[in-house]
Protein backbone atom coordinates (compact mmCIF):
# COMPACT_ATOMS: atom_id res chain seq x y z
CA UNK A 1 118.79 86.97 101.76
CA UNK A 2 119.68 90.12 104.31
CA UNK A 3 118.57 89.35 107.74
CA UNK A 4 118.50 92.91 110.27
CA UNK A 5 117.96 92.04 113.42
CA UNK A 6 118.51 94.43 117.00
CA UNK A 7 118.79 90.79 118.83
CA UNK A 8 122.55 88.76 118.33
CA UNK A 9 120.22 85.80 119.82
CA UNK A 10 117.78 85.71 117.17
CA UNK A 11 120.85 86.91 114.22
CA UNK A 12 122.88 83.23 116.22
CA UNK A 13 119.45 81.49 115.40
CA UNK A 14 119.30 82.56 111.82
CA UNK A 15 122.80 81.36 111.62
CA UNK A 16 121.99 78.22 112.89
CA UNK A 17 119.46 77.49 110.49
CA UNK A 18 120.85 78.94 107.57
CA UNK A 19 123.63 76.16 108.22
CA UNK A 20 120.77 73.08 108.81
CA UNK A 21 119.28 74.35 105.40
CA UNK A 22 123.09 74.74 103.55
CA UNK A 23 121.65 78.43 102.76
CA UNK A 24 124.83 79.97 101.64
CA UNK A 25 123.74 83.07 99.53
CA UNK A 26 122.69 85.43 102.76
CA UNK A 27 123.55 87.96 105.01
CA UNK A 28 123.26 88.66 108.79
CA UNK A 29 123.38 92.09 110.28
CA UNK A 30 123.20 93.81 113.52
CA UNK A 31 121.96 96.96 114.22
CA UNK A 32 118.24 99.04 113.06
CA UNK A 33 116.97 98.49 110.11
CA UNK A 34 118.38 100.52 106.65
CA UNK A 35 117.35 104.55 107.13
CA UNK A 36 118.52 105.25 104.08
CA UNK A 37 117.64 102.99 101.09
CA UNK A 38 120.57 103.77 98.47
CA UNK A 39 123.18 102.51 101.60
CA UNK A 40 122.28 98.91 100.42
CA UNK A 41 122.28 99.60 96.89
CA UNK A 42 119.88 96.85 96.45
CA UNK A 43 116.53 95.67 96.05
CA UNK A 44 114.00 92.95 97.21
CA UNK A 45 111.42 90.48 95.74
CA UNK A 46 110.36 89.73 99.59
CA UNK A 47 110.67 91.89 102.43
CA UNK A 48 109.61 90.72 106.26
CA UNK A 49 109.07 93.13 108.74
CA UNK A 50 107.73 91.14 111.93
CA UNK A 51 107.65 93.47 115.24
CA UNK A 52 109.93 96.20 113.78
CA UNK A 53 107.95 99.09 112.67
CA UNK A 54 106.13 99.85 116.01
CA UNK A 55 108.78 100.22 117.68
CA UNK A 56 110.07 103.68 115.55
CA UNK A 57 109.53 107.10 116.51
CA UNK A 58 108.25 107.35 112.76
CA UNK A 59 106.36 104.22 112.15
CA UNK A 60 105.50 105.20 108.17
CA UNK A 61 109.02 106.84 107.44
CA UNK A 62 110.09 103.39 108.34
CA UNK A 63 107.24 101.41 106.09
CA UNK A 64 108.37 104.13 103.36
CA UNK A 65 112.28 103.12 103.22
CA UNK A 66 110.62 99.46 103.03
CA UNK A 67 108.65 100.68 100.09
CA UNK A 68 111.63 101.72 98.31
CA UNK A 69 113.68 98.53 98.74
CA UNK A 70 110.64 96.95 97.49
CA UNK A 71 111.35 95.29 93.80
CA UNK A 72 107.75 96.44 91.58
CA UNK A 73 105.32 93.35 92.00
CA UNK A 74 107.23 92.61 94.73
CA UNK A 75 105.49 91.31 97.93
CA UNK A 76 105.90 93.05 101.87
CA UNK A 77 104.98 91.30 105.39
CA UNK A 78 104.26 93.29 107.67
CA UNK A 79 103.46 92.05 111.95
CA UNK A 80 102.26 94.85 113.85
CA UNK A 81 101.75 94.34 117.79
CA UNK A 82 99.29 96.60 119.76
CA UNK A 83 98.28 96.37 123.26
CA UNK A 84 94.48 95.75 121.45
CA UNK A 85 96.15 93.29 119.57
CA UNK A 86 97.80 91.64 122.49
CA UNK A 87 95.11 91.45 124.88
CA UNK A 88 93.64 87.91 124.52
CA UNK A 89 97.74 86.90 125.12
CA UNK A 90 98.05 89.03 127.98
CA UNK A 91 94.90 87.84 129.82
CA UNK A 92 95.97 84.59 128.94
CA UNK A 93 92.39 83.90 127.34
């Protein structure tokens, strides 16, 4: 498991949960995610992407470099947030 997160608060979370669960085989990194697919020189059965992709200048370059990490039959999450999306939270309806 590789874990890329922006926020050392939610990276100190996965820690702390990897530990409850005695998850040993992972991975926690800081920073954006991969830009360059061949850096990790790996590949992935599951990928999450949960609030990530929005936030690029390039929304699909991003969801391609997911693509290519993506293992063939593999399977990709993807949570996109919109204002649209967002407006029965905002209006607290």
């Amino acid at each position: 498991m590789l874990a890329v997160d922006l926020s050392l608060t939610s990276l100190g979370y996965a820690m702390r949960k990897t530990r409850e669960l005695a998850i040993t085989q992972h991975r926690l990194c800081a920073g954006r995610h991969p830009q360059a697919p061949a850096a990790l020189e790996r590949t992935f059965d599951v990928i999450e992407a949960g609030g990530v992709l929005h936030h690029l200048d390039d929304p699909f370059a991003g969801w391609r470099v997911l693509l290519e990490l993506l293992r063939p039959g593999g399977f990709m999450y993807l949570g996109l947030y919109s204002a649209l999306g967002r407006q029965h939270i905002v209006s607290g309806a």
